[in-house]
Protein backbone atom coordinates (compact mmCIF):
# COMPACT_ATOMS: atom_id res chain seq x y z
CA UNK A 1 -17.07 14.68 -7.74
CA UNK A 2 -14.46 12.13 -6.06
CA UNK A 3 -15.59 9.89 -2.92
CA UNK A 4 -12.85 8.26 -0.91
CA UNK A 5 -14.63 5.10 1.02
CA UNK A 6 -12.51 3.62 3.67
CA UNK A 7 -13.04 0.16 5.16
CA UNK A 8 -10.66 -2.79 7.66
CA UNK A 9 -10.78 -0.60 10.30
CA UNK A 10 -11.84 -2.08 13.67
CA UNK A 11 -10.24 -3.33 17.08
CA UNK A 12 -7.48 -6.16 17.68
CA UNK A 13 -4.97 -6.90 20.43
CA UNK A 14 -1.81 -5.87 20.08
CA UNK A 15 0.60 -7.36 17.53
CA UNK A 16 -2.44 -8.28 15.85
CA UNK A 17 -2.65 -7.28 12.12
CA UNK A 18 -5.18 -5.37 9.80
CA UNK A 19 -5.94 -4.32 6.10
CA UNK A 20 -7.44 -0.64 5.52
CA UNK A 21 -8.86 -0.59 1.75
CA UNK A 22 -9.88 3.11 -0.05
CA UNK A 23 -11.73 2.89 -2.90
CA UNK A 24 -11.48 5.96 -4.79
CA UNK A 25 -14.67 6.96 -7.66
CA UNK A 26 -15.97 9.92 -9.31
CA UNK A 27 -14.06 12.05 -11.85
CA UNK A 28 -10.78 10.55 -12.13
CA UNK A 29 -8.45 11.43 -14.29
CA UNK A 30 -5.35 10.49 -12.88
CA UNK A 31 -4.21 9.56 -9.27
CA UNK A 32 -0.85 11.09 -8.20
CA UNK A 33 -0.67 9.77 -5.04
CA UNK A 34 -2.46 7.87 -2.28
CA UNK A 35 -1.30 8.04 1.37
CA UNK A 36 -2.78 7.21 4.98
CA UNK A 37 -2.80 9.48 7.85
CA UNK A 38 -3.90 9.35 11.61
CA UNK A 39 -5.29 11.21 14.09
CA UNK A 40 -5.18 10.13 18.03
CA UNK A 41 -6.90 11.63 20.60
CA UNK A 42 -5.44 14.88 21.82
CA UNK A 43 -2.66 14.97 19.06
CA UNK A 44 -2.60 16.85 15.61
CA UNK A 45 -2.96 14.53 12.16
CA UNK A 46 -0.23 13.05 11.11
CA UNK A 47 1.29 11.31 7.68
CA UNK A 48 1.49 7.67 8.41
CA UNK A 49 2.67 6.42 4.50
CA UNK A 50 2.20 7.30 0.85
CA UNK A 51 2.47 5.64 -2.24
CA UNK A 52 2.96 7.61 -5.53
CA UNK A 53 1.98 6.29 -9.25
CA UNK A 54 5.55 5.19 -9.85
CA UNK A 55 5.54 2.62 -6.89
CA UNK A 56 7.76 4.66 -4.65
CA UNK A 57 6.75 5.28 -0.77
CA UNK A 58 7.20 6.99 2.20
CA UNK A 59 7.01 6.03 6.11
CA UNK A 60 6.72 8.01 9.10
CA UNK A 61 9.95 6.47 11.57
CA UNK A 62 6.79 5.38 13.62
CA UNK A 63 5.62 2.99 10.74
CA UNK A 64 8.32 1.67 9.42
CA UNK A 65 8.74 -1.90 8.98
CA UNK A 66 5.52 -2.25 10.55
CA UNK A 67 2.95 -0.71 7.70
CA UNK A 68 3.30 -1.56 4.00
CA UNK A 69 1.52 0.73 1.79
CA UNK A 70 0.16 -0.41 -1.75
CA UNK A 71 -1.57 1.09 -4.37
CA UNK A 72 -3.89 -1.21 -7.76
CA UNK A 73 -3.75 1.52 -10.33
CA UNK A 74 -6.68 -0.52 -13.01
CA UNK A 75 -8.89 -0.65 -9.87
CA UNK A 76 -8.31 3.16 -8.27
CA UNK A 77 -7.77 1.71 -5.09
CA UNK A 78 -4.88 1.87 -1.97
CA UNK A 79 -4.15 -0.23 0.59
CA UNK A 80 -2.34 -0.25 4.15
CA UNK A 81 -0.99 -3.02 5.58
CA UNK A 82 -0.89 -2.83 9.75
CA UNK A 83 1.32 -5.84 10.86
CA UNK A 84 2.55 -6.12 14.87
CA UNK A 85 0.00 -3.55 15.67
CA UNK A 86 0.99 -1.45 18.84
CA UNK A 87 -1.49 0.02 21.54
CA UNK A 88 -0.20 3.64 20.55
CA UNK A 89 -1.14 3.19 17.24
CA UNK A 90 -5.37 3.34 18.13
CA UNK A 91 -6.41 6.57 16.01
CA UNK A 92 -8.91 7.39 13.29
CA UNK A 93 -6.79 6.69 9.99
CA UNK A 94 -7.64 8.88 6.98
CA UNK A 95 -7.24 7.97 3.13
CA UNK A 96 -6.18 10.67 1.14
CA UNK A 97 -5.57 10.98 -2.49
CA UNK A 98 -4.13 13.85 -4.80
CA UNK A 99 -5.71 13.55 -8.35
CA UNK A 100 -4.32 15.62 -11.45
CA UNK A 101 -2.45 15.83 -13.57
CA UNK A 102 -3.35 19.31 -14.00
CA UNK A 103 -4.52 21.44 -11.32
CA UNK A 104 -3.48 18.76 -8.89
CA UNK A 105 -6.37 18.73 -6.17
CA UNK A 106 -6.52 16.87 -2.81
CA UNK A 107 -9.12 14.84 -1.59
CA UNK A 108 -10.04 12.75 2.00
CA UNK A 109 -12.35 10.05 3.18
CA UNK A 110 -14.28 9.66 5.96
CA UNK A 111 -11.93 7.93 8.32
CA UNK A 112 -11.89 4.98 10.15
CA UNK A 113 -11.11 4.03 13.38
CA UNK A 114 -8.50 1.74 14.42
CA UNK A 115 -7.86 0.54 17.96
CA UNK A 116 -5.48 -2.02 19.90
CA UNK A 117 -5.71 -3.09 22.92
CA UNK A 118 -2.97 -4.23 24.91
């Protein structure tokens, strides 16, 4: 079994900055990718970044310049940097990782909530 455990979540004023950690154990075999996402009240998930093996990344427009995703490959474990932190980005942020290589399978933590307050 794989466990995704989240933690940095919590509430600061706007352009305030946090750290979201996901520490990934179980039956490992090989991380593809790790990535955030975020759910607000009244809205549908959405991808916030990702961070594959190779060091490459993606943003959602909304992030960009803002969030800096990371990955420490010897430790299994991803990080998301939240600099100038805006009201609109309150939401419960999800870690998610795909693990393969073969019969690549998706997993998800528990979330975490994040708010800002103007």
């Amino acid at each position: 079994q794989v466990q995704l455990v989240e933690s940095g979540g919590g509430l600061v004023q706007a352009g305030g900055s946090l750290r979201l950690s996901c520490a990934v154990s179980g039956s490992i075999f090989s991380i593809n990718t790790m990535g955030w996402y975020r759910q607000a009240p009244g809205k549908e998930r959405e991808q916030v970044a990702t961070v594959f093996r190779s060091g490459s990344t993606y943003y959602a427009s909304s992030v960009k310049g803002r969030f800096t995703i990371s990955r420490d490959n010897a430790k299994n474990t991803g990080y998301l940097q939240m600099n100038s932190l805006k009201p609109e980005d309150t939401a419960v942020y999800y870690c998610s990782v795909v693990i393969g290589p073969s019969n690549p399978k998706n997993y998800w933590g528990q979330g975490t909530q994040v708010t800002v307050s103007s």
